[in-house]
N, C-alpha and C. Protein backbone atom coordinates (compact mmCIF):
# COMPACT_ATOMS: atom_id res chain seq x y z
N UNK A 1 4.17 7.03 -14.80
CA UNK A 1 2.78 6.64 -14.73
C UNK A 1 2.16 7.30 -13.50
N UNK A 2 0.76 7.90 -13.98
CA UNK A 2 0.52 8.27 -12.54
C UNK A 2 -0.81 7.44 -11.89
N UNK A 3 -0.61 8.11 -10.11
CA UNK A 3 -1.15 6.58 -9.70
C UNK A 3 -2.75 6.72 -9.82
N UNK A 4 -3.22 5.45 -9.42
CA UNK A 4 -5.09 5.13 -9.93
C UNK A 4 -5.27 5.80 -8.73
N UNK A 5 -6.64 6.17 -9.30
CA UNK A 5 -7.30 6.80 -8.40
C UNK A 5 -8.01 6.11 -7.35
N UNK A 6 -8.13 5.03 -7.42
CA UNK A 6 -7.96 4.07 -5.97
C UNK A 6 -6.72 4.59 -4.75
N UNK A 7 -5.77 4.98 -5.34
CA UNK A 7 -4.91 5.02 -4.06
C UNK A 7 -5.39 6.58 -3.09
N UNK A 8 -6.17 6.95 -4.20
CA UNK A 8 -5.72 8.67 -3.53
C UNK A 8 -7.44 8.66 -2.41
N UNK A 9 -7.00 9.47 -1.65
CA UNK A 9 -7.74 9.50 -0.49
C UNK A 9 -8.19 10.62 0.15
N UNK A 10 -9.30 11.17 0.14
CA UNK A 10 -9.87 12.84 0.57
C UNK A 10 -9.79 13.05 1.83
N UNK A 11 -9.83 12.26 2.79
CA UNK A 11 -9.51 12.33 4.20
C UNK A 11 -8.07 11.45 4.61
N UNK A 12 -7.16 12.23 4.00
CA UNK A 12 -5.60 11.28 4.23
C UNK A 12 -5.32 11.31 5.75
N UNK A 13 -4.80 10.09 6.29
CA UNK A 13 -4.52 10.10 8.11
C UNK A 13 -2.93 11.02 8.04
N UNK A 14 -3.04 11.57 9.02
CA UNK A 14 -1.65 12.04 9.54
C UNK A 14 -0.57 11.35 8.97
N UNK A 15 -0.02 10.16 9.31
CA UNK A 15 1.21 9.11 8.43
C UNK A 15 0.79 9.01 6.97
N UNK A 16 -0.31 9.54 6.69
CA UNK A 16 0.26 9.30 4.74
C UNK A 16 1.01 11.14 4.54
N UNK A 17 0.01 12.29 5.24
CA UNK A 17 0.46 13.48 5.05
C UNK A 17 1.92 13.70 5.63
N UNK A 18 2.67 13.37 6.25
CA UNK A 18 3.79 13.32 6.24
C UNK A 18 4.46 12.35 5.61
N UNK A 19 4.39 11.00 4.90
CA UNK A 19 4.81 10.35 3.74
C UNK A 19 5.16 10.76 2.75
N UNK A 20 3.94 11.97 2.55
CA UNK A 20 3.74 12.74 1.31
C UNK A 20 4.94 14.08 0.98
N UNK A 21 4.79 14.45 2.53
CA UNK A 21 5.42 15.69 2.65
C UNK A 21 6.98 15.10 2.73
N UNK A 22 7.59 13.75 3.21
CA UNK A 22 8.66 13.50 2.80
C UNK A 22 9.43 13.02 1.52
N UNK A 23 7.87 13.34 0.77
CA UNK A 23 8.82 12.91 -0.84
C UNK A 23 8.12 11.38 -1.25
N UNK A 24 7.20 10.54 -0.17
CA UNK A 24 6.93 9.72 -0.78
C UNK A 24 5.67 9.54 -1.49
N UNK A 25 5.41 8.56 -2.43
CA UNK A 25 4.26 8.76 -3.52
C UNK A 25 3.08 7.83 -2.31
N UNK A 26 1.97 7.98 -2.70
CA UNK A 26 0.67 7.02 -1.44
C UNK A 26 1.45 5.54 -2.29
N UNK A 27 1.60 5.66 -3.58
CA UNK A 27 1.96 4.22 -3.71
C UNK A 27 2.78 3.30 -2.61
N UNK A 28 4.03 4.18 -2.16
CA UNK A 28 4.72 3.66 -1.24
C UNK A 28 4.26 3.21 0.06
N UNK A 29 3.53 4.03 0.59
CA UNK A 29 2.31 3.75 1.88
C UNK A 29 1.41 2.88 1.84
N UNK A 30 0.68 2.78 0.41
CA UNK A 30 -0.05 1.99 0.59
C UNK A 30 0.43 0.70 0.13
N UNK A 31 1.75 0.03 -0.50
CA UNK A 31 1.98 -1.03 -0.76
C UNK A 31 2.57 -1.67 0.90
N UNK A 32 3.22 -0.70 1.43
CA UNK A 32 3.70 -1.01 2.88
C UNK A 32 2.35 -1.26 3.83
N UNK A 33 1.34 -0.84 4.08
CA UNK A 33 0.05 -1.33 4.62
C UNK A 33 -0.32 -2.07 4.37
N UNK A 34 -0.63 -2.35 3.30
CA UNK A 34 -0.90 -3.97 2.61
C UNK A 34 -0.21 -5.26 3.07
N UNK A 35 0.85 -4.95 3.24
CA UNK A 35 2.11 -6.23 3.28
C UNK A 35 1.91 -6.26 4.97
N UNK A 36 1.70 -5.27 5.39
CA UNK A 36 1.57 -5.41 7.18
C UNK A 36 0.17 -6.21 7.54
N UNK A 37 -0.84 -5.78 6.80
CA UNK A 37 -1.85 -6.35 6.78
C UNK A 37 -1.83 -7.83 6.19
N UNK A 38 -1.41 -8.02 5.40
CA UNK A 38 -1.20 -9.56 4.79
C UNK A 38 -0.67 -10.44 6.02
N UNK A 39 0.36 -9.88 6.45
CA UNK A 39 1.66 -10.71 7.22
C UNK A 39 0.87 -10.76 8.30
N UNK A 40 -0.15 -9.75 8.96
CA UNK A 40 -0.38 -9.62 10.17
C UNK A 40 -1.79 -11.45 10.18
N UNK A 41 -2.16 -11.14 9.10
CA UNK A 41 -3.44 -11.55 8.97
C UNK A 41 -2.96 -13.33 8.62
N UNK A 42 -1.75 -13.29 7.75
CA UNK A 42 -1.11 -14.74 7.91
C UNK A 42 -0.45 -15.29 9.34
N UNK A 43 -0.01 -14.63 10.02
CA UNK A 43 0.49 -14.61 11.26
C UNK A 43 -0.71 -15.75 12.04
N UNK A 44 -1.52 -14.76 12.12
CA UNK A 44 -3.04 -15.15 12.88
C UNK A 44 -3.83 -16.60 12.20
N UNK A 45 -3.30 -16.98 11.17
CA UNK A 45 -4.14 -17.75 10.48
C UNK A 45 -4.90 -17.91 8.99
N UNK A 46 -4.99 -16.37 9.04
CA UNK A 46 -6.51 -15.49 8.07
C UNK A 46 -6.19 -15.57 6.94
N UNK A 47 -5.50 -17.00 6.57
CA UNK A 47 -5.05 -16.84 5.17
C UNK A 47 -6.10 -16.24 3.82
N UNK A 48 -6.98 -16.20 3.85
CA UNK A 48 -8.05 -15.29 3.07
C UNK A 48 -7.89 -14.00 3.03
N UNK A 49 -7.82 -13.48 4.25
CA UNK A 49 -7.29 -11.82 4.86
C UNK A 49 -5.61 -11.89 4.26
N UNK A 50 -4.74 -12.95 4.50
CA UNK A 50 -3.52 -12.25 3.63
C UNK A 50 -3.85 -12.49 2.48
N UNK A 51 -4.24 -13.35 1.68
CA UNK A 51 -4.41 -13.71 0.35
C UNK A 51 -5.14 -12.18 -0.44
N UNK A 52 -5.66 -12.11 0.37
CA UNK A 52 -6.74 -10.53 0.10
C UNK A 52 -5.30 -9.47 0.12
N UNK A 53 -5.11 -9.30 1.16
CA UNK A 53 -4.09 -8.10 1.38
C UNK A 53 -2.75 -7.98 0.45
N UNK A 54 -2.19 -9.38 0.07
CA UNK A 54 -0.89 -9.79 -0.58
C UNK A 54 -1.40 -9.49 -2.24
N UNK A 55 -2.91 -9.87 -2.75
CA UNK A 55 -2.92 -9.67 -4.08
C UNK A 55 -3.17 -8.04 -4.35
N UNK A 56 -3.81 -7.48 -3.15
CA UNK A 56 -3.73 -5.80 -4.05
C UNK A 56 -2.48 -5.56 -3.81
N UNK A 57 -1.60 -5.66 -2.87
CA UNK A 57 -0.42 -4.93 -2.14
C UNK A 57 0.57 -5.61 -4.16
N UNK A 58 0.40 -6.91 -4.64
CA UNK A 58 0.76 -7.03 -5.95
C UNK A 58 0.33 -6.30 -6.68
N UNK A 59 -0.85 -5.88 -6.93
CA UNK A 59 -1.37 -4.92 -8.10
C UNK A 59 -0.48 -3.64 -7.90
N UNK A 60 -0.80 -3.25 -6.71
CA UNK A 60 0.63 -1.66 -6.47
C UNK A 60 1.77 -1.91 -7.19
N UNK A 61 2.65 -2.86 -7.18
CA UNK A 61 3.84 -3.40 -6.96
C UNK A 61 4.02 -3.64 -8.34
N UNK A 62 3.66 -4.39 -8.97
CA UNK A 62 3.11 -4.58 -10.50
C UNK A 62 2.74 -3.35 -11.12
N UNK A 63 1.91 -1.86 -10.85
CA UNK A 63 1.80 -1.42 -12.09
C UNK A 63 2.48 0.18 -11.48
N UNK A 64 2.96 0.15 -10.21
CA UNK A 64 3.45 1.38 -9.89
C UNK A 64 4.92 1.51 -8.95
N UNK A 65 6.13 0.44 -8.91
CA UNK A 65 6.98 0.17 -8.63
C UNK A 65 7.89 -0.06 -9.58
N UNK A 66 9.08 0.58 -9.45
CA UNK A 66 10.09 0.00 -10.41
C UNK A 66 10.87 -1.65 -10.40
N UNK A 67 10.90 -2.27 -11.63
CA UNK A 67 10.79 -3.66 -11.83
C UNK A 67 12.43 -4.26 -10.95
N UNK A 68 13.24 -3.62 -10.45
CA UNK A 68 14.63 -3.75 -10.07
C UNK A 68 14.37 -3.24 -8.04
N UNK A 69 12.99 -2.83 -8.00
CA UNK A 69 13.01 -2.59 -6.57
C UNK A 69 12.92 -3.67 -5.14
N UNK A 70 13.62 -4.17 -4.64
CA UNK A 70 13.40 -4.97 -3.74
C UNK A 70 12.14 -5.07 -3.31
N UNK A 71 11.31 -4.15 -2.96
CA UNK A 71 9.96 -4.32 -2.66
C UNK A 71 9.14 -5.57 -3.61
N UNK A 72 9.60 -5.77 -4.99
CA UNK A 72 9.26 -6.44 -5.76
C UNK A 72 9.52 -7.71 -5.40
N UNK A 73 10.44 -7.91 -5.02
CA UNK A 73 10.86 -9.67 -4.17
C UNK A 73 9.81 -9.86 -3.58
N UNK A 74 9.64 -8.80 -2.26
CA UNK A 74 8.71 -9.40 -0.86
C UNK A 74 7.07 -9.43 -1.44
N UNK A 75 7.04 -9.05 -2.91
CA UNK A 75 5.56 -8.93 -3.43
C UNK A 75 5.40 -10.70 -3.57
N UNK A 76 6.40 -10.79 -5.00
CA UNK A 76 6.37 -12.27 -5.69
C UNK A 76 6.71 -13.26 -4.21
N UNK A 77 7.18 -13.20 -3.32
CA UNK A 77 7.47 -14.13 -2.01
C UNK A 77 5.76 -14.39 -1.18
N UNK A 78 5.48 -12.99 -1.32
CA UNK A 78 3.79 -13.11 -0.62
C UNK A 78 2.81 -13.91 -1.57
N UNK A 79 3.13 -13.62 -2.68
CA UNK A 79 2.21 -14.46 -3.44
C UNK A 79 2.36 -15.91 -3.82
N UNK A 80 3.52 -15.86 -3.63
CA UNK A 80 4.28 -17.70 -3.64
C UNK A 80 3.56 -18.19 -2.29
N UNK A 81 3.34 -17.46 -1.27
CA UNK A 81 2.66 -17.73 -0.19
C UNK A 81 1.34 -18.67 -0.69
N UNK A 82 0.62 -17.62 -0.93
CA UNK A 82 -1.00 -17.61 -1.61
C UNK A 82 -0.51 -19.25 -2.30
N UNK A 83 0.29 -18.87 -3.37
CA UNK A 83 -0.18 -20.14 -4.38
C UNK A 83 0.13 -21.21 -3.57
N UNK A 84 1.22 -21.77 -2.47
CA UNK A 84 1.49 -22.60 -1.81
C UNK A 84 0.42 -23.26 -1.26
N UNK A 85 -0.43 -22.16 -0.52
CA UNK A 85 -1.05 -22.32 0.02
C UNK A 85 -2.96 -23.18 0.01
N UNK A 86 -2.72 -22.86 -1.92
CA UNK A 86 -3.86 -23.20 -2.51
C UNK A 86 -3.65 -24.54 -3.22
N UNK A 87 -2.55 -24.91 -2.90
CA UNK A 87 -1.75 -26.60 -3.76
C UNK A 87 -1.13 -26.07 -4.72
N UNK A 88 -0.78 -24.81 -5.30
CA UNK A 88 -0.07 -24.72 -6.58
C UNK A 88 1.56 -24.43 -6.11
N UNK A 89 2.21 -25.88 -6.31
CA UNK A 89 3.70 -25.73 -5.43
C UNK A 89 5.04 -25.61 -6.24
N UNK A 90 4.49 -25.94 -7.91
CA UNK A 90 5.04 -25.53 -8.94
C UNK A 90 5.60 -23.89 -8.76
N UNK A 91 4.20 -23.53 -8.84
CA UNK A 91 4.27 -21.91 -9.48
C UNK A 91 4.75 -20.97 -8.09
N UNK A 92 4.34 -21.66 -6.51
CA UNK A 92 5.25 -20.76 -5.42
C UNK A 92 6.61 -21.25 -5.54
N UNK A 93 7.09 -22.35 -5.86
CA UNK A 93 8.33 -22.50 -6.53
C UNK A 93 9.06 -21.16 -7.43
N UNK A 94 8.75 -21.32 -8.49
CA UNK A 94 8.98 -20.35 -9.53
C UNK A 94 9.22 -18.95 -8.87
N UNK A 95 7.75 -18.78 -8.01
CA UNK A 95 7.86 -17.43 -7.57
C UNK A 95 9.02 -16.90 -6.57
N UNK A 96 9.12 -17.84 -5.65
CA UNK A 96 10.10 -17.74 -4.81
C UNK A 96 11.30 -17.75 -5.46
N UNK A 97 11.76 -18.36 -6.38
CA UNK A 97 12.90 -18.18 -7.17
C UNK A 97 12.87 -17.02 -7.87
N UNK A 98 12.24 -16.18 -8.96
CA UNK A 98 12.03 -14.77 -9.16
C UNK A 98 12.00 -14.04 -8.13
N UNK A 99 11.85 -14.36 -7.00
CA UNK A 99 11.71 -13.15 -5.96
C UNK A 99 13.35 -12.88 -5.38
N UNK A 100 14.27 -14.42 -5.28
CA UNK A 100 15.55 -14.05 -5.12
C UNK A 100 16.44 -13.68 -5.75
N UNK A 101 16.01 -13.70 -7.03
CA UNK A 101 16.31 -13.15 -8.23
C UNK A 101 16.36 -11.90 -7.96
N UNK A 102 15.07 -11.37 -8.28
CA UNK A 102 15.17 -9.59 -7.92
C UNK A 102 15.56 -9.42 -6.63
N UNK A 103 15.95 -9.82 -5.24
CA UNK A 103 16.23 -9.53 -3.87
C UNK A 103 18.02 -9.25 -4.47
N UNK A 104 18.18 -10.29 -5.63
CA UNK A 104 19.52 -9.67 -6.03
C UNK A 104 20.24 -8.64 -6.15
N UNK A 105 19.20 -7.74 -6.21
CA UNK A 105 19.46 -6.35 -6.62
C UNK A 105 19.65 -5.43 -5.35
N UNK A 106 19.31 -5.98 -4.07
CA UNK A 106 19.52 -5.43 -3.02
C UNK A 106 20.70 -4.82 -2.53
N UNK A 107 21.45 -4.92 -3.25
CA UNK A 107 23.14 -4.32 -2.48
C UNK A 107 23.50 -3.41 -2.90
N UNK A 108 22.33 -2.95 -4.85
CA UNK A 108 22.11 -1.52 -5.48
C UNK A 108 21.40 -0.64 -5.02
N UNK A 109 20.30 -1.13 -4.39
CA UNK A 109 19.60 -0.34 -3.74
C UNK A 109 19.54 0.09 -2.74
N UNK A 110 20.90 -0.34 -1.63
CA UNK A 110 21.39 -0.49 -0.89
C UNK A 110 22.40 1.27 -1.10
N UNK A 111 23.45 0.58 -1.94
CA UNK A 111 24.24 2.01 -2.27
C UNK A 111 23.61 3.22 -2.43
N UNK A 112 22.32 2.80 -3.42
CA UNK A 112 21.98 3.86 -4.16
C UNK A 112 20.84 4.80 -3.18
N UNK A 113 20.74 4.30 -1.80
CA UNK A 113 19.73 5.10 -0.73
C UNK A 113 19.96 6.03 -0.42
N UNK A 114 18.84 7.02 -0.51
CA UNK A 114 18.93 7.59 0.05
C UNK A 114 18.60 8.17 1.54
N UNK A 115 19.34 8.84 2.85
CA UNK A 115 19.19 8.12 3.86
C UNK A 115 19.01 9.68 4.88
N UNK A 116 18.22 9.81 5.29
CA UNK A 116 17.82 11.02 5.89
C UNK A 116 17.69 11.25 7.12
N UNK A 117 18.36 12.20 7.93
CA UNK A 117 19.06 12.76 9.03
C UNK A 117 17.91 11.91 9.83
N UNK A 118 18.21 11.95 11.02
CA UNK A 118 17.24 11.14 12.06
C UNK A 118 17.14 12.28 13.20
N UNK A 119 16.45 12.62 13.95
CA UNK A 119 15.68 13.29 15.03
C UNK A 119 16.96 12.22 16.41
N UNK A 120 17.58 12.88 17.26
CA UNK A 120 18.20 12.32 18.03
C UNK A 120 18.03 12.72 19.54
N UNK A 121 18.00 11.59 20.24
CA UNK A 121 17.69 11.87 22.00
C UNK A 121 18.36 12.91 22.74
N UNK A 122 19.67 13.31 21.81
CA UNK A 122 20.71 13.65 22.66
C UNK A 122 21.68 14.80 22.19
N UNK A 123 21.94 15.65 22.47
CA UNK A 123 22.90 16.54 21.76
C UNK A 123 24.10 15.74 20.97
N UNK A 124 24.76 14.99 22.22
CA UNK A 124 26.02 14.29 21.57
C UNK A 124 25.63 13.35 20.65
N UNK A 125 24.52 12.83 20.75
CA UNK A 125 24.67 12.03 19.27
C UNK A 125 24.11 13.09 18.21
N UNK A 126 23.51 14.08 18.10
CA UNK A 126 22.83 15.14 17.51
C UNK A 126 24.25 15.58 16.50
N UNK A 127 25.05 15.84 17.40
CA UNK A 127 26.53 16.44 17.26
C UNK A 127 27.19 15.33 16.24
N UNK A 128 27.42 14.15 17.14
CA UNK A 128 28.12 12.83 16.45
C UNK A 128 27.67 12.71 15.17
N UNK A 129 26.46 12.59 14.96
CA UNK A 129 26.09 12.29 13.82
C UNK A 129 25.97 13.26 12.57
N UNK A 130 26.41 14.91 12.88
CA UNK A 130 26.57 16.04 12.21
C UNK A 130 27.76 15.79 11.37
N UNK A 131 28.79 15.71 12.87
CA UNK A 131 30.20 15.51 12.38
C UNK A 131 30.68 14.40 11.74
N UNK A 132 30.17 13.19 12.09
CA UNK A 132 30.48 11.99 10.83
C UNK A 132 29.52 11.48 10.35
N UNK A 133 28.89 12.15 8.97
CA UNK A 133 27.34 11.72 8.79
C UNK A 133 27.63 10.68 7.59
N UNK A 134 29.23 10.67 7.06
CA UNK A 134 29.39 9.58 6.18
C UNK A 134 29.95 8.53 6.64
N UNK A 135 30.63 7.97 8.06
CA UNK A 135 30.70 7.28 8.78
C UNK A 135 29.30 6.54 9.35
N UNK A 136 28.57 7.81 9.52
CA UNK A 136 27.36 6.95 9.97
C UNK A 136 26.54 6.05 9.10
N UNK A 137 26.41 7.01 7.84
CA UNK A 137 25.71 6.17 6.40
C UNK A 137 26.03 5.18 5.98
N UNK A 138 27.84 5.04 6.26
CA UNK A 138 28.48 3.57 5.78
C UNK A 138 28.05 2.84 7.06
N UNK A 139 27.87 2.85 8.02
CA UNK A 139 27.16 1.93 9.40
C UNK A 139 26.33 1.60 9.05
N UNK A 140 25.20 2.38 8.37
CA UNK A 140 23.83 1.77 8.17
C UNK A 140 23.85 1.11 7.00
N UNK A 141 24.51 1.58 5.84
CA UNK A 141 24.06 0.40 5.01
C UNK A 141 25.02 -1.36 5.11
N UNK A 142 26.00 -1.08 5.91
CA UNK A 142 26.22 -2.42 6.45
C UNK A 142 25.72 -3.15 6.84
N UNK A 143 24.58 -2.32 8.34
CA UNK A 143 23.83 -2.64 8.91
C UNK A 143 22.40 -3.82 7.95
N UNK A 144 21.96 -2.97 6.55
CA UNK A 144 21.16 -3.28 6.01
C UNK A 144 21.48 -4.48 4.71
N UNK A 145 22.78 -4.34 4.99
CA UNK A 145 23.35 -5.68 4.00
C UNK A 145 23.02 -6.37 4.95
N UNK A 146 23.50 -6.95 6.14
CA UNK A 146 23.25 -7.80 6.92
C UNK A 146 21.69 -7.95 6.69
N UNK A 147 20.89 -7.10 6.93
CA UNK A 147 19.58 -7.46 6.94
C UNK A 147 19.12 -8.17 5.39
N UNK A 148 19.82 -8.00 4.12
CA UNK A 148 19.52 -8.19 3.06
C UNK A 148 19.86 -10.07 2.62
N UNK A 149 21.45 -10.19 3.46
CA UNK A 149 21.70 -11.44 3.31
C UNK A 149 20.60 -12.51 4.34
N UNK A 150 20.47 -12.03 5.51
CA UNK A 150 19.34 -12.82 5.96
C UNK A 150 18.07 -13.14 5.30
N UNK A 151 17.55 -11.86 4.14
CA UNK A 151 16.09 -12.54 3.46
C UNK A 151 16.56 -12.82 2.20
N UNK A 152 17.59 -12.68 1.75
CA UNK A 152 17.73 -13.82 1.03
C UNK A 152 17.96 -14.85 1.34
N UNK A 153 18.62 -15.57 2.40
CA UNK A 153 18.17 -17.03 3.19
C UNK A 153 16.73 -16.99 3.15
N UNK A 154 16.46 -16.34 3.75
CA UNK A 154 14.89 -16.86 3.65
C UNK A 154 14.10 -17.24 2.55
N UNK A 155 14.81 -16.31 1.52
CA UNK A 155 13.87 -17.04 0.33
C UNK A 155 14.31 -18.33 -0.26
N UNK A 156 15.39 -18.54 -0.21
CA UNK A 156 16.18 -19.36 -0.30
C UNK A 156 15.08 -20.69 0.37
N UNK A 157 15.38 -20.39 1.82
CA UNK A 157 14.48 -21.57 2.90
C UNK A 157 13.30 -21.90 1.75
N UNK A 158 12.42 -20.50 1.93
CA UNK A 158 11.05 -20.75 1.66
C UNK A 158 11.00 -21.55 0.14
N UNK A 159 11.87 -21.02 -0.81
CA UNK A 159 11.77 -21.51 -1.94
C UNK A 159 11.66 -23.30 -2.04
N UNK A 160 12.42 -23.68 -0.47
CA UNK A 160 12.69 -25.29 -0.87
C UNK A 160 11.70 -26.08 0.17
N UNK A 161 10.41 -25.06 0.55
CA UNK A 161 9.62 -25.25 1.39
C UNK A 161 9.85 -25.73 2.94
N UNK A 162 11.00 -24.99 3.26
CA UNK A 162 12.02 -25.27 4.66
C UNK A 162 11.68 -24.15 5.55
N UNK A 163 11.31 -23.95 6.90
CA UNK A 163 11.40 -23.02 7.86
C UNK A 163 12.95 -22.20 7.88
N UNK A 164 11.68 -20.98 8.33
CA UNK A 164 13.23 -19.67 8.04
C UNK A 164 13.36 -19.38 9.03
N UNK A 165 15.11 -19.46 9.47
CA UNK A 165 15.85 -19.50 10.30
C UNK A 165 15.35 -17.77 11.34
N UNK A 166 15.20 -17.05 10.70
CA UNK A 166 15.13 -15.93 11.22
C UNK A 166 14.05 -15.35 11.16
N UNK A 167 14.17 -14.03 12.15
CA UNK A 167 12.64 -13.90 12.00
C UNK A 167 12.32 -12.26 11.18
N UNK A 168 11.52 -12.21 10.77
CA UNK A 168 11.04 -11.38 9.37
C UNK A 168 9.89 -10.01 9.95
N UNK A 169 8.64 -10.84 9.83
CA UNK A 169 7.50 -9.93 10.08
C UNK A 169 7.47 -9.25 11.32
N UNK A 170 7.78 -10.12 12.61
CA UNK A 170 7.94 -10.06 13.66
C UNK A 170 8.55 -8.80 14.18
N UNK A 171 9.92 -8.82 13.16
CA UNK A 171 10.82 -8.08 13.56
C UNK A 171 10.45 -6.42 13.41
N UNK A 172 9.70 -6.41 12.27
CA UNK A 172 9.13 -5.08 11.64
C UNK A 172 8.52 -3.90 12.69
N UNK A 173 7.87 -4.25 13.44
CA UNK A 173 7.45 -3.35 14.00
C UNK A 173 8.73 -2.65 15.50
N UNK A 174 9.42 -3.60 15.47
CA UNK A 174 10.64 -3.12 16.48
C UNK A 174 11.59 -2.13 15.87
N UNK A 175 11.49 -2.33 14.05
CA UNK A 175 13.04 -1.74 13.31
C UNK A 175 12.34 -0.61 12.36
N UNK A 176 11.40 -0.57 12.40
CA UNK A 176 10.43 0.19 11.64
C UNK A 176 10.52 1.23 11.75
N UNK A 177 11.41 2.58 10.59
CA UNK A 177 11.64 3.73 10.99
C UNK A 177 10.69 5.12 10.96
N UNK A 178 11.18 5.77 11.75
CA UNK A 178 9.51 6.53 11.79
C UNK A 178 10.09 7.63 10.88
N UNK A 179 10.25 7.66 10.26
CA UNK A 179 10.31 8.73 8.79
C UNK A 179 10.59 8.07 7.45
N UNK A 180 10.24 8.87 6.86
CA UNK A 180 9.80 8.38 5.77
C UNK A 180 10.82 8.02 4.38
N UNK A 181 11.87 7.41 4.07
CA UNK A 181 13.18 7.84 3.65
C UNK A 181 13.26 6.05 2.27
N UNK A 182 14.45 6.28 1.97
CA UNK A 182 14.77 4.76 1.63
C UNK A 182 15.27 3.48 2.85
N UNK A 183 15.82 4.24 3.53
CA UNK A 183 15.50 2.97 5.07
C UNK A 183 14.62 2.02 4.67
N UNK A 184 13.61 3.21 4.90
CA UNK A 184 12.05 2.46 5.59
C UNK A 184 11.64 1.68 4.10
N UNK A 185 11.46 2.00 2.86
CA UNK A 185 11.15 1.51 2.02
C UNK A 185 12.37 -0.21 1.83
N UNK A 186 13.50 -0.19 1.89
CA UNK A 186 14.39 -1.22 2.24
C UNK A 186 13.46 -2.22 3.19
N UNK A 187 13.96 -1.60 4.72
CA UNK A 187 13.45 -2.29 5.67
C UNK A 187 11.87 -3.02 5.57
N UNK A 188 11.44 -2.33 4.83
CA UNK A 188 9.93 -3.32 5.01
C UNK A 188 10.09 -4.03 3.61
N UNK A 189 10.51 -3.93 2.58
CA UNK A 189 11.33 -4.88 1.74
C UNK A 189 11.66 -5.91 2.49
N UNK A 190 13.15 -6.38 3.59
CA UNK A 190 13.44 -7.40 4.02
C UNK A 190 12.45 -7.57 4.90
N UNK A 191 11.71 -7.32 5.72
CA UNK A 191 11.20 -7.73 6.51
C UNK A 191 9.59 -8.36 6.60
N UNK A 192 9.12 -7.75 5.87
CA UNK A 192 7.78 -7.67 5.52
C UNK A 192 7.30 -9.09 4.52
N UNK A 193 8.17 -10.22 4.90
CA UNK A 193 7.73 -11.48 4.18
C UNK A 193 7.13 -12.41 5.06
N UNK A 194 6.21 -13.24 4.91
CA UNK A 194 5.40 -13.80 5.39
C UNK A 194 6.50 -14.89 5.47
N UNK A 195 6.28 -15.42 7.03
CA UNK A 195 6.58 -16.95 6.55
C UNK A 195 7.94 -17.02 7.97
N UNK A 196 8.27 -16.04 8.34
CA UNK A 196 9.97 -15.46 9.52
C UNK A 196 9.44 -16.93 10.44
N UNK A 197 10.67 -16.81 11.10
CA UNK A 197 10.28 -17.37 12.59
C UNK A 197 10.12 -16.48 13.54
């Protein structure tokens, strides 16, 4: 499917033209802006401003994401938000349960990443990471299981309307990788849910 012409943009900023140039579609950019904007804007209060930000960042997610992508969890979790939030505690129920449902799938999408060289401070890690680059790949996606079993607690929490142990949105802008790869599409997957401590 190709994407609406809502997403596409005649004056693109610098971070979508290298998004682009790394292989990713604006879909991916712009569902990740959305969710920063939602979270940022629930954070603060602005539940209108996330409610706003969480239902287009769904429309992306819904008609231009594959139905098995983790990103799809942290969609249905934002919107379980919304409905919670409006008295409908049935249906953020439900949602939160579909969302750990598909977060299920995280340990496939996990394997199946792809994970792209990183820019390094230092010769020796420049080097290190030449010479064991499948040592390093099995580090990181360990690394990102760990991150995967924590939001599924969380949905877990949120589903039974319980504070989450850990913290989520917060964390995003500290772990947030600056290229453009399956990392980053993962990472703002787990992280990018409203609701962390």
């Amino acid at each position: 499917m190709s994407e609406p012409h809502i997403l596409a943009s005649r004056s693109e900023d610098t971070e979508m033209r290298a998004a682009l140039r790394a292989g990713w579609k604006r879909r991916d950019l712009h569902w990740e802006r959305l969710q920063e904007e939602g979270c940022a804007c629930f954070d603060k209060g602005d539940l209108a401003g996330a409610a706003r930000a969480w239902r287009r960042a769904s429309w992306v997610a819904l008609l231009l994401l594959p139905a098995r992508d983790p990103r799809q969890a942290t969609t249905l979790a934002n919107r379980a938000h919304i409905d919670r939030l409006a008295g409908r505690e049935a249906r953020a129920r439900a949602r939160f349960a579909r969302a750990g449902q598909i977060w299920g799938n995280a340990d496939d999408f996990i394997a199946g990443m792809t994970i792209a060289r990183r820019a390094r401070s230092s010769l020796f890690h420049l080097r290190m990471e030449a010479l064991h680059w499948s040592t390093y790949e099995d580090n990181l996606r360990k690394r990102f299981r760990a991150f995967a079993a924590e939001t599924a607690d969380a949905l877990e929490a949120l589903g039974r309307g319980e504070a989450v142990a850990c913290r989520l949105h917060s964390r995003w802008r500290g772990e947030k990788p600056s290229i453009f790869d399956d990392t980053r599409k993962f990472l703002s997957a787990a992280l990018l849910v409203g609701g962390g401590a």
